[in-house]
Protein backbone atom coordinates (compact mmCIF):
# COMPACT_ATOMS: atom_id res chain seq x y z
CA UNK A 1 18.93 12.17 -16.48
CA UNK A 2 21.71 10.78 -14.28
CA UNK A 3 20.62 8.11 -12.15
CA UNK A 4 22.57 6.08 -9.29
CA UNK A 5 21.68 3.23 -11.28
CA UNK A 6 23.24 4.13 -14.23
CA UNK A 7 26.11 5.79 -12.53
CA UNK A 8 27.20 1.88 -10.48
CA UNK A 9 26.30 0.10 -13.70
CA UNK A 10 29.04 1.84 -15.55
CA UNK A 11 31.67 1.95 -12.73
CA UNK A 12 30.94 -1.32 -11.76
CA UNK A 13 31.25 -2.47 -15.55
CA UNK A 14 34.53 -0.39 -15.10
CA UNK A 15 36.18 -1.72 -11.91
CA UNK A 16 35.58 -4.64 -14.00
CA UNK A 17 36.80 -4.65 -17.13
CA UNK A 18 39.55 -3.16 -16.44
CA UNK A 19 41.02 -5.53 -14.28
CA UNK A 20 40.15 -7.87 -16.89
CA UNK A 21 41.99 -6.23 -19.52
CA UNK A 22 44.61 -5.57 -17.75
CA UNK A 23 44.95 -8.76 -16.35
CA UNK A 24 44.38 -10.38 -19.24
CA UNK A 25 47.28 -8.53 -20.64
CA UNK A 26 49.42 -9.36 -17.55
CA UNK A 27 48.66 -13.29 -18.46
CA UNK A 28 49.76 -12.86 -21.63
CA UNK A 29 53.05 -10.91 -21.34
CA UNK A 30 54.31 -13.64 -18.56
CA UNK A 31 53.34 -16.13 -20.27
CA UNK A 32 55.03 -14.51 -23.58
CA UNK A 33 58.06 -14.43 -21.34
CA UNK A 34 58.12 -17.92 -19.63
CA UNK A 35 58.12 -19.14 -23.36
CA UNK A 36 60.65 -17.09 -24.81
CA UNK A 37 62.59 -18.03 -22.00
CA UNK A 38 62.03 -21.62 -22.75
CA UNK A 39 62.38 -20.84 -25.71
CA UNK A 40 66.13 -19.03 -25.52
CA UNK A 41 67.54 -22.18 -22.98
CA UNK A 42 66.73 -24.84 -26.29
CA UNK A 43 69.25 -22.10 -28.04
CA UNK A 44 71.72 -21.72 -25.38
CA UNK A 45 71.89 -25.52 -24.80
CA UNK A 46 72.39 -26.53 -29.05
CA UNK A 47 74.76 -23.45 -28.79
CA UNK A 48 76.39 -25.03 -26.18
CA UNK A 49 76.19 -28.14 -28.04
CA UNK A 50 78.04 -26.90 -30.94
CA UNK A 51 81.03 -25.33 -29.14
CA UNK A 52 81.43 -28.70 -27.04
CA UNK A 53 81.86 -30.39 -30.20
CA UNK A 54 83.78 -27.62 -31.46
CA UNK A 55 87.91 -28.33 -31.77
CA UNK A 56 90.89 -26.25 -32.67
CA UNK A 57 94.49 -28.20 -33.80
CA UNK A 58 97.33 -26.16 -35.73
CA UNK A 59 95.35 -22.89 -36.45
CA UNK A 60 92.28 -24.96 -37.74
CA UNK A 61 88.85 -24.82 -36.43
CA UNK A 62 87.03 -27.89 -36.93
CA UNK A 63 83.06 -28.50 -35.39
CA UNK A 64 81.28 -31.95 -36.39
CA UNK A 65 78.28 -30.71 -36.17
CA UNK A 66 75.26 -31.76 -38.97
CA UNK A 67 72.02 -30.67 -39.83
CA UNK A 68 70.38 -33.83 -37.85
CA UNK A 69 72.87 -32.52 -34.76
CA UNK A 70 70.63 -29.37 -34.76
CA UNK A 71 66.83 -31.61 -34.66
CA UNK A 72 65.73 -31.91 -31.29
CA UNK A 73 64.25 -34.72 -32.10
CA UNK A 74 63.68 -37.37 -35.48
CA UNK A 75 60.12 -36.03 -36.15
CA UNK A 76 60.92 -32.21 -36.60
CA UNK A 77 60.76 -31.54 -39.68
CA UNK A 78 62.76 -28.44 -39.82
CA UNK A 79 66.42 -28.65 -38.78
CA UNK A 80 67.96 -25.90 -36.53
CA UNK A 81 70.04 -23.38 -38.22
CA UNK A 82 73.81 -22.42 -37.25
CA UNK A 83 76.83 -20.29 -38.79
CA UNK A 84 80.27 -19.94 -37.41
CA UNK A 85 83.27 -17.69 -38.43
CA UNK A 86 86.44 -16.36 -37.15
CA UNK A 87 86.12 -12.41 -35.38
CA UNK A 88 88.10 -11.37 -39.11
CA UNK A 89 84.99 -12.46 -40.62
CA UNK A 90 86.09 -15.87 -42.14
CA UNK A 91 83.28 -18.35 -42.18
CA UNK A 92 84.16 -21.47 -40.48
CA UNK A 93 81.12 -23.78 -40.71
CA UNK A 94 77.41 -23.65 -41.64
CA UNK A 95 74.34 -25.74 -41.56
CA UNK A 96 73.70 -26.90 -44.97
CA UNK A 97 70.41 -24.90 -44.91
CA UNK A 98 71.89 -21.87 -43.85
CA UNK A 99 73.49 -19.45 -46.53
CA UNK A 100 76.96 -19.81 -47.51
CA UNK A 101 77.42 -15.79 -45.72
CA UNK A 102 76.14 -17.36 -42.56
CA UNK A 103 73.24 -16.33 -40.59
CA UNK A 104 72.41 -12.52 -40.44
CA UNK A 105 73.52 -11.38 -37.13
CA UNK A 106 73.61 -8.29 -34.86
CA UNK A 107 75.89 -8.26 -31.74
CA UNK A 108 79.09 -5.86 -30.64
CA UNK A 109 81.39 -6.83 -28.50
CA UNK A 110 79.36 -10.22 -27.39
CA UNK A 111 80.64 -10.18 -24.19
CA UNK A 112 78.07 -11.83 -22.91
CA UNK A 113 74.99 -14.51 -24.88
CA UNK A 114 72.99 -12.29 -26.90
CA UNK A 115 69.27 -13.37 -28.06
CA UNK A 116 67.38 -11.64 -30.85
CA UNK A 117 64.43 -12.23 -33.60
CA UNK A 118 65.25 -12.82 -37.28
CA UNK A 119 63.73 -13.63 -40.42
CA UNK A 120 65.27 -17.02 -41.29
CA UNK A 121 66.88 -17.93 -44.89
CA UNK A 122 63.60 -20.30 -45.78
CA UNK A 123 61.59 -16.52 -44.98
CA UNK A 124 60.11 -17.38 -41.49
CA UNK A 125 60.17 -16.38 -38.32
CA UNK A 126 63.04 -16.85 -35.93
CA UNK A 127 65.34 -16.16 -33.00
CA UNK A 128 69.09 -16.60 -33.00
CA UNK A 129 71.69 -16.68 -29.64
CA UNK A 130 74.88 -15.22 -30.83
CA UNK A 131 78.03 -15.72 -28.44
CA UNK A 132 81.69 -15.75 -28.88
CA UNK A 133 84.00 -18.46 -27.20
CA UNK A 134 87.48 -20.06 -27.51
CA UNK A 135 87.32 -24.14 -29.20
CA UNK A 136 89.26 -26.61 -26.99
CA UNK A 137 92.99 -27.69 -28.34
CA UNK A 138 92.11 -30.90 -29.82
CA UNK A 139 94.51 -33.79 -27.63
CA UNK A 140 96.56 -35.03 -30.86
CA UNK A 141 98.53 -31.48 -30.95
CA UNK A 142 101.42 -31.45 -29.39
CA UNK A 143 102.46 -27.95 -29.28
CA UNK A 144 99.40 -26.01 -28.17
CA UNK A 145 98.63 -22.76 -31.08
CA UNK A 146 97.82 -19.82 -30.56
CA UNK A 147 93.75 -19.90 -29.01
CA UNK A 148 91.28 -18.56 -31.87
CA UNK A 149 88.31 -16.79 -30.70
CA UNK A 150 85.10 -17.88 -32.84
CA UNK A 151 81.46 -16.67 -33.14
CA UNK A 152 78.55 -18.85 -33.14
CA UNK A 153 75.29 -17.88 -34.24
CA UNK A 154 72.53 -20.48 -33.77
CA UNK A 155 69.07 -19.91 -34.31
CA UNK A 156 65.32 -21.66 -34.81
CA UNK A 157 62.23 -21.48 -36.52
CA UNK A 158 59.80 -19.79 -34.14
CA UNK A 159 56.60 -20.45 -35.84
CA UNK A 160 55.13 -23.25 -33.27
CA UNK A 161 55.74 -19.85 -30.65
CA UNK A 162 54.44 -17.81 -32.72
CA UNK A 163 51.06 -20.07 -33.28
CA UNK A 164 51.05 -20.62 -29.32
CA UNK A 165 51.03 -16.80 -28.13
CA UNK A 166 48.39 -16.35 -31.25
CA UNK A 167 46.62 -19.06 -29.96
CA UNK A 168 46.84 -17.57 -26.06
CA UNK A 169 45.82 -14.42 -27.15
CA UNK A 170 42.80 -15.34 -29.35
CA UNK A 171 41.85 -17.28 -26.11
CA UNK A 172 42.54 -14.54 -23.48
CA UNK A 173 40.64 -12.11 -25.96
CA UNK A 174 37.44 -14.62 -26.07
CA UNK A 175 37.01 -15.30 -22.49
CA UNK A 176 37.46 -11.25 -21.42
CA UNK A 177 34.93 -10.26 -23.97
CA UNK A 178 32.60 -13.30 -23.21
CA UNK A 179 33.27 -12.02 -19.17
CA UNK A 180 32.43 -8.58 -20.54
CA UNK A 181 29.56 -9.79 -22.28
CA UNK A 182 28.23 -11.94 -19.43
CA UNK A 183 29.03 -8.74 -16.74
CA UNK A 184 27.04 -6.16 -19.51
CA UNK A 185 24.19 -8.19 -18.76
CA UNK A 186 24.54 -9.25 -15.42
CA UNK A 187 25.19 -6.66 -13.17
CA UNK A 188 21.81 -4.56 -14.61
CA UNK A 189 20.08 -6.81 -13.95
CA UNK A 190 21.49 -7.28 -10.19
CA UNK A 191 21.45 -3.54 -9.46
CA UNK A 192 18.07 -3.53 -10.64
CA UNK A 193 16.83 -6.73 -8.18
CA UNK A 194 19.43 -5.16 -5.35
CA UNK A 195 18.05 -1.24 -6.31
CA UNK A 196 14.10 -2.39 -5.84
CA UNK A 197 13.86 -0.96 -2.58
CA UNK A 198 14.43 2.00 -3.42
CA UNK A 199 12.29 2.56 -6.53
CA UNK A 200 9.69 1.28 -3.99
CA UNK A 201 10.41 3.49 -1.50
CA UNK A 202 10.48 6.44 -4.22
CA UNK A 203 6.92 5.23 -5.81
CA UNK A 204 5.61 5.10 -1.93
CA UNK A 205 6.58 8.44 -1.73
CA UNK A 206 5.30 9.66 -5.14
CA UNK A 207 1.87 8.95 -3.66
CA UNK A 208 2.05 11.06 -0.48
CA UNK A 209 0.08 14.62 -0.95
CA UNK A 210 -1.62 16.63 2.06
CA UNK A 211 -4.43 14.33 2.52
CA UNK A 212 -2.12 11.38 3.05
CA UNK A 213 0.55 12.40 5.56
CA UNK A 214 -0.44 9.75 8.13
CA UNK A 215 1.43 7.35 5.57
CA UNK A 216 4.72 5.88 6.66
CA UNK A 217 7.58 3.88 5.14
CA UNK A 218 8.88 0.70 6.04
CA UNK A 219 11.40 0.36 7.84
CA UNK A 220 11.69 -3.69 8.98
CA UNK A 221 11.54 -4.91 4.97
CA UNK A 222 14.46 -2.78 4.25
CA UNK A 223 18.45 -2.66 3.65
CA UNK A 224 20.17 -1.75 6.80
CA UNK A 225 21.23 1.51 4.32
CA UNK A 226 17.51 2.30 3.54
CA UNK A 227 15.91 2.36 7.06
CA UNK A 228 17.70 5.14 8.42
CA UNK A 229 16.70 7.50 5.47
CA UNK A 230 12.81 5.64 6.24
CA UNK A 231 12.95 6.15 9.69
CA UNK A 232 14.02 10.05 9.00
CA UNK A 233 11.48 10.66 6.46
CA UNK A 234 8.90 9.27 9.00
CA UNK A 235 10.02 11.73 11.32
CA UNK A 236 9.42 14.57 8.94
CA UNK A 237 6.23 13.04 7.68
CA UNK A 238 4.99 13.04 11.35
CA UNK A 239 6.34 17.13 11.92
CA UNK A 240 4.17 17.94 8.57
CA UNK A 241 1.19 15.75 9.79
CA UNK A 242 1.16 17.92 13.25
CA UNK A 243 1.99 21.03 11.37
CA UNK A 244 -0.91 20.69 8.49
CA UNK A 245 -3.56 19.28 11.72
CA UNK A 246 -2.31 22.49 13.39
CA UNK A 247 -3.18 24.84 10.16
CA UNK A 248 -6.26 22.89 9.96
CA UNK A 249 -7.19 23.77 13.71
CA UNK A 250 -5.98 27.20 12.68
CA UNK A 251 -8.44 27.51 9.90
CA UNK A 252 -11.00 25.96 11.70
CA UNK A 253 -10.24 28.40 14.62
CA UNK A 254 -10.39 31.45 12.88
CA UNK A 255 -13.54 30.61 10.87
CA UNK A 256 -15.11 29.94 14.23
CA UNK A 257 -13.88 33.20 15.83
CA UNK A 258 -14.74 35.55 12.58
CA UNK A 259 -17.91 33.72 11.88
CA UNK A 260 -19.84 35.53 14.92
CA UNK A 261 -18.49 39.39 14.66
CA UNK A 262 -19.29 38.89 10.77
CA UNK A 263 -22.90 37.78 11.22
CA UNK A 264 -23.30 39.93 14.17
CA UNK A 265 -22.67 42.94 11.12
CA UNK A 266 -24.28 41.36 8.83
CA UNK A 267 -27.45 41.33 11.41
CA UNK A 268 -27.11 44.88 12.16
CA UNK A 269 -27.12 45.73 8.74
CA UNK A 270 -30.16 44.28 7.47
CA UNK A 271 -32.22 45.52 10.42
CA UNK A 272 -30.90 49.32 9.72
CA UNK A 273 -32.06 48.64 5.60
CA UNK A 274 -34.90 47.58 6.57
CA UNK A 275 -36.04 49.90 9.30
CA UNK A 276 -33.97 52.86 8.88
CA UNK A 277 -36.25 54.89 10.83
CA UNK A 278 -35.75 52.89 14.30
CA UNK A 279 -31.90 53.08 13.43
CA UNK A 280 -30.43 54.04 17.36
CA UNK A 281 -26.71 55.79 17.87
CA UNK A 282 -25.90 51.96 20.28
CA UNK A 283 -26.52 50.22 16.63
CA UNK A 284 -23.47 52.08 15.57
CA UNK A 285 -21.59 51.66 18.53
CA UNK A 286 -22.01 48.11 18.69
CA UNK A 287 -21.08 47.85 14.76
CA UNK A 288 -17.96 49.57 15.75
CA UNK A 289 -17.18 47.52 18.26
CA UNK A 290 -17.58 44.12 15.99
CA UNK A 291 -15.01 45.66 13.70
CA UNK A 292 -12.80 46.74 16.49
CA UNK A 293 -12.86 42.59 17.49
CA UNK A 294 -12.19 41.97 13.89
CA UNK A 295 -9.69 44.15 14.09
CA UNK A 296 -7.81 43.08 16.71
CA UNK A 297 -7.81 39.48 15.80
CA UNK A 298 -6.32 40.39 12.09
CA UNK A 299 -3.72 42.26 13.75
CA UNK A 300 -2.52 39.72 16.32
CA UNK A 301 -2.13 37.14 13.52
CA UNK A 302 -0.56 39.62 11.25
CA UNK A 303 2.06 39.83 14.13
CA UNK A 304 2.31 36.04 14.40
CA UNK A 305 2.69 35.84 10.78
CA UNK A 306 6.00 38.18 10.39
CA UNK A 307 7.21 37.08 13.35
CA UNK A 308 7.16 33.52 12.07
CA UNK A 309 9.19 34.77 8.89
CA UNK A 310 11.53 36.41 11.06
CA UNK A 311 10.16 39.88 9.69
CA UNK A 312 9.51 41.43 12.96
CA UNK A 313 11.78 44.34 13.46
CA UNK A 314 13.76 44.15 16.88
CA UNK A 315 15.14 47.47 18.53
CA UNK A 316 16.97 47.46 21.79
CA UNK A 317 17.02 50.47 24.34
CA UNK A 318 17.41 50.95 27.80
CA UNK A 319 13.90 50.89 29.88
CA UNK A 320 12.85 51.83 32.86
CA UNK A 321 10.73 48.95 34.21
CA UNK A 322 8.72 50.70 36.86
CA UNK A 323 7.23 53.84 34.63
CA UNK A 324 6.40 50.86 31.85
CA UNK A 325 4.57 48.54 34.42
CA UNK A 326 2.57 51.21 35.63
CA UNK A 327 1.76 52.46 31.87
CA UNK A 328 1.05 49.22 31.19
CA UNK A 329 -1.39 48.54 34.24
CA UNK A 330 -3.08 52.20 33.42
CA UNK A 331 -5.79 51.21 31.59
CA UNK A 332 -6.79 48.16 33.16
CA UNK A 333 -7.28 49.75 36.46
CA UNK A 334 -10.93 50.41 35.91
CA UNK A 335 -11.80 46.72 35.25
CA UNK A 336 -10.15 45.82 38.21
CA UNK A 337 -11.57 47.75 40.35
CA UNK A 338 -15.19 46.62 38.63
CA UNK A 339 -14.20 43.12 40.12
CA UNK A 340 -12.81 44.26 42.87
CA UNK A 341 -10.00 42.21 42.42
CA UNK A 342 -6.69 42.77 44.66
CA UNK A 343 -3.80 43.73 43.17
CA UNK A 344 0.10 44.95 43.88
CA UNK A 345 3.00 45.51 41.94
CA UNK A 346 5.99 44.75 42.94
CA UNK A 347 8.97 46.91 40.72
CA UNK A 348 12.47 48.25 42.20
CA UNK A 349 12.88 51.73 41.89
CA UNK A 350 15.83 52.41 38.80
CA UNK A 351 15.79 48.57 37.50
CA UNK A 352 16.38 48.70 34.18
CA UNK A 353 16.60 46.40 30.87
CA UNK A 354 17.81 46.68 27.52
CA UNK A 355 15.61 45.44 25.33
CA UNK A 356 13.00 46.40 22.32
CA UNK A 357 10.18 48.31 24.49
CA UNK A 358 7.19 47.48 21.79
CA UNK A 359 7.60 43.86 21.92
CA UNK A 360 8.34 44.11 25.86
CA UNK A 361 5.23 46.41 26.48
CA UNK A 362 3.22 43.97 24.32
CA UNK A 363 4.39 40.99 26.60
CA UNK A 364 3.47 42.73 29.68
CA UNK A 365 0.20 43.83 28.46
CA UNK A 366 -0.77 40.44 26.94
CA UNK A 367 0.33 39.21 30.59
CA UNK A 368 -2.17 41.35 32.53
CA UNK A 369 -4.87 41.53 29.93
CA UNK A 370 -5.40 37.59 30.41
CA UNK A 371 -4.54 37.98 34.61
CA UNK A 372 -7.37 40.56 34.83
CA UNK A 373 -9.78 38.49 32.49
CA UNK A 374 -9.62 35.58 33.78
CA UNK A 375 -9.29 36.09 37.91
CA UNK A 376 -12.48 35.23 39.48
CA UNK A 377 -14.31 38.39 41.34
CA UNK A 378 -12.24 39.22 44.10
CA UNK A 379 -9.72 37.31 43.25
CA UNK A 380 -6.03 38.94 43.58
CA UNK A 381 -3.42 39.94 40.52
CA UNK A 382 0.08 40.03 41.77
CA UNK A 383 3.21 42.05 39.16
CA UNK A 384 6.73 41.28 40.16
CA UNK A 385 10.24 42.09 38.51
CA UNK A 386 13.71 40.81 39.77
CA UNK A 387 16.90 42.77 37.78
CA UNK A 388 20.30 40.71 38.96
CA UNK A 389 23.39 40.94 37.48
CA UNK A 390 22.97 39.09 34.49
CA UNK A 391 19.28 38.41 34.60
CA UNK A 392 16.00 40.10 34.67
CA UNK A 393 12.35 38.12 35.43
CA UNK A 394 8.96 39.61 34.94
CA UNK A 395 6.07 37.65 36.79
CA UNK A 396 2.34 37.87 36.74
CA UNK A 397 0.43 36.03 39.23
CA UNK A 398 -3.43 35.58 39.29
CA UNK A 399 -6.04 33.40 41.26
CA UNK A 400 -7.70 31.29 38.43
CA UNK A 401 -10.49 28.79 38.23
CA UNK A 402 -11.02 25.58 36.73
CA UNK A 403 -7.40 25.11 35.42
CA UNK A 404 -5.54 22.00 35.31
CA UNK A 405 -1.52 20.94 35.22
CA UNK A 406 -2.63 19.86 31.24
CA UNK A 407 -4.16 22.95 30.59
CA UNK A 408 -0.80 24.63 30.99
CA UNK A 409 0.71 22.73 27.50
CA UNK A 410 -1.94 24.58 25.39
CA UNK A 411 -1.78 27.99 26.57
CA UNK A 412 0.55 29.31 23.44
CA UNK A 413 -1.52 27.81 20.93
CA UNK A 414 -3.36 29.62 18.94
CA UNK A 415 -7.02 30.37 19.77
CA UNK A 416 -7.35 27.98 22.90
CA UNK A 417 -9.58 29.46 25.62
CA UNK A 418 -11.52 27.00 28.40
CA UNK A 419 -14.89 25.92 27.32
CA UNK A 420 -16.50 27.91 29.60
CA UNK A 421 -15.01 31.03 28.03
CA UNK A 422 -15.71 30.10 24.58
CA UNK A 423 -17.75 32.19 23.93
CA UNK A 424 -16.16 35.23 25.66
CA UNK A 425 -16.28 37.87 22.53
CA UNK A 426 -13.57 40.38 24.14
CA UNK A 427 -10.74 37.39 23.84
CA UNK A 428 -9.67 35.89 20.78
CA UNK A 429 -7.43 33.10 22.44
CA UNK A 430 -4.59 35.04 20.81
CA UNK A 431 -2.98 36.91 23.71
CA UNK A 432 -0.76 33.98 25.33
CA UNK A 433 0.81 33.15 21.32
CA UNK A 434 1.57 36.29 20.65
CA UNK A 435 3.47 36.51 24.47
CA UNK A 436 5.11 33.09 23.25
CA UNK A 437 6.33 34.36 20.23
CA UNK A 438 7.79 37.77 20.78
CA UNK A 439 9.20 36.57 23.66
CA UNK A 440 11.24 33.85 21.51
CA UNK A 441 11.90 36.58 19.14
CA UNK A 442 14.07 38.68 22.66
CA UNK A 443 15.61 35.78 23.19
CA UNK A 444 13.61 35.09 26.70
CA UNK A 445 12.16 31.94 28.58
CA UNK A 446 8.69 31.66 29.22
CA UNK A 447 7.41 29.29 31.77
CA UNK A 448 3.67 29.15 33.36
CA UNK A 449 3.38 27.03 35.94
CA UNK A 450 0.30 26.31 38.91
CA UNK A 451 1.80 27.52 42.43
CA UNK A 452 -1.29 25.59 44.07
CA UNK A 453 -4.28 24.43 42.50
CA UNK A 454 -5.95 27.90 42.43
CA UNK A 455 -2.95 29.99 41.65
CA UNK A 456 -1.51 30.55 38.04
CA UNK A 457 2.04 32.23 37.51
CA UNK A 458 3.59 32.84 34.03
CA UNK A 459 7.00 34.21 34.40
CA UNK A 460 9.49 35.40 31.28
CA UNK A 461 13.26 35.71 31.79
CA UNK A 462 16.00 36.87 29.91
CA UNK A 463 19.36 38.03 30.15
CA UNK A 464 20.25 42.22 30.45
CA UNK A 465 22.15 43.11 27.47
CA UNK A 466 23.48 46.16 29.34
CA UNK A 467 24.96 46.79 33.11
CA UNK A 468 22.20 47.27 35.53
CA UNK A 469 22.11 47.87 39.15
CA UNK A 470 21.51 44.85 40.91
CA UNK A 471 18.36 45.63 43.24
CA UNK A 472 17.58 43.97 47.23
């Protein structure tokens, strides 16, 4: 499995060695050079030497030059090596250790010094400087002759060069792989002490399951690279903590609201096995209206639940606003007259929207069915639209009891109702989530707000998708 551990050990190992090889290399080559060089200026200055020494007089070229000329100093034991001829080819002089031919050479025109390696007559190693130059007229001739050009070849045992780059290289070799060596076990062992944080922070997390989301990471202990990545996954710990309490409250909710309709059924059945004969048609009715509560609770979170995965279908059309409202308020007409509650609607004639009617006439309905449930007896229930240009709002005011400015924040959740309507069978606490949601899923803003401490309004707006005429 590829790990950022093992992925920095090996680069950094890398970035490493690599400069080490190749510096190691660099060291060597310069210093291969500097030594040659060194090296080729001893040869230059005994060539040199020689042709200072070296005189021409009548035709003849004449060089007193011996093999203890060509010892740098009285302890070498191996004397220098030197061969001179004519440019026809005639061998002038020789070192007595050098072949009678001369020294093996390799130059053309040799207009300039010329430096190569050679295997010396004794069969070692060597390097040679090859150069051609005119001899001085020696004083005693009277009549300068004609100048005679002459080639020099001087060369030297290279063996103590030889053992000196061996010797650098066997050294440059041991240090990089004993830096190697040292590095292969050093940095592991860093980027484990330097990594610890973060196998912490991955065993801390290794540990967290749903019953432990109130756990959070460090953030104080750790690298300044670390506690941004701890600080987010705090945050996200915190939005699963709130969203698992809220499926808890959810569960606990739902058990609450199903456990009463179910044993209410579960009543009515047992009393009609057991006296079938006092069985009455209201048993019946009030069986069927248990299920219809059942019902209606199922279906409201069925709608919560697709909306939620973005499953619920959205189909825009132009509405009339007016014939919906007053659809809409229809059926709840008898109730409000039973609480003689006072109530107006407020619609321009013609104002229009384009929008998905279902989800609209849900909203609306949702809207009045908690207005008229929840406004005291002879209270009042006011329905309003505005259309402008770009903008349409819907708004249902209602007198209200017993409600508070922090009441407000917990009117979408699911299942909330005020104590004192706990127990209120015909309301599942369902109505103000599902306005919530569909109304996020039209793209509208929905705002409730308390005009006075006795008045609620919850307003949606929204844009008009289509032109509509802008009303007084």
């Amino acid at each position: 499995m590829r790990t950022i551990r093992r992925q920095l050990t090996w680069k950094l190992l890398l970035a490493f060695a690599l400069p080490l090889v190749f510096g190691g290399i660099a060291v060597f080559l310069s210093t291969r050079a500097a030594l040659l060089e060194e090296f080729d200026t001893t040869l230059r200055t005994r060539a040199l030497a020689i042709m200072t020494v070296t005189r021409q007089k009548g035709g003849q070229v004449d060089a007193e030059v011996t093999d203890s000329f060509m010892r740098e100093s009285d302890e070498e034991d191996t004397p220098g090596f030197f061969s001179m001829w004519r440019t026809d080819g005639t061998t002038l002089k020789h070192s007595a250790s050098a072949p009678a031919s001369g020294l093996p050479s390799r130059f053309g025109t040799l207009d300039r010094p010329k430096f190569w390696n050679l295997t010396l007559p004794s069969g070692s190693a060597g390097r040679a400087i090859g150069l051609k130059f005119t001899p001085q007229t020696s004083k005693e001739e009277q009549t300068p002759s004609a100048p005679n050009e002459v080639i020099l070849v001087v060369a030297s045992d290279r063996g103590e060069l030889n053992e000196a780059l061996t010797a650098l290289a066997f050294a440059l070799l041991g240090c990089g792989a004993g830096l190697l060596v040292i590095t292969f076990v050093i940095v592991p062992r860093l980027l484990r002490r330097e990594l610890a944080p973060l196998d912490a922070l991955a065993e801390r997390a290794t540990r967290i399951n749903a019953d432990s989301l109130a756990t959070r990471f460090p953030t104080n202990s750790l690298p300044g690279e670390l506690s941004p990545i701890s600080s987010r996954l705090n945050d996200l710990l915190a939005r699963l903590e709130q969203s698992f309490e809220r499926e808890r409250r959810f569960s606990a909710d739902l058990a609450h609201e199903l456990r009463t309709p179910i044993a209410e059924l579960r009543a009515l059945a047992e009393v009609a096995l057991k006296w079938p004969e006092t069985r009455e048609a209201a048993t019946d009715r009030e069986a069927l209206a248990i299920a219809m509560q059942m019902e209606g609770v199922v279906t409201r979170l069925l709608a919560l639940l697709r909306n939620e995965h973005a499953q619920l279908p959205v189909l825009t059309e132009r509405i009339q606003l007016a014939p919906l409202i007053e659809s809409v308020w229809r059926p709840f007409a008898e109730r409000a007259a039973a609480k003689q509650l006072n109530v107006t609607r407020a619609v321009p004639d013609g104002a229009e929207v384009e929008t998905d009617p279902v989800l609209l006439r849900s909203i609306l309905t949702n809207l009045v069915d908690n207005a008229m449930e929840y406004t005291p007896h002879g209270g009042s229930v006011r329905v309003e639209t505005e259309v402008r240009t770009t903008q349409f709002t819907l708004q249902v005011t209602n007198t209200c009891d017993d409600l508070t400015v922090n009441d407000l924040s917990h009117f979408s959740e699911r299942f909330w109702r005020k104590d004192s309507a706990r127990s209120d069978p015909n309301h599942s606490g369902l109505g103000l989530s599902l306005v919530k949601a569909f109304s996020e899923r039209l793209g509208l803003q929905l705002e409730a707000r308390l005009v006075d401490p006795s008045t609620l309004s919850i307003t949606v707006t929204g844009p008009i998708l289509s032109g509509v005429p802008k009303t007084n």
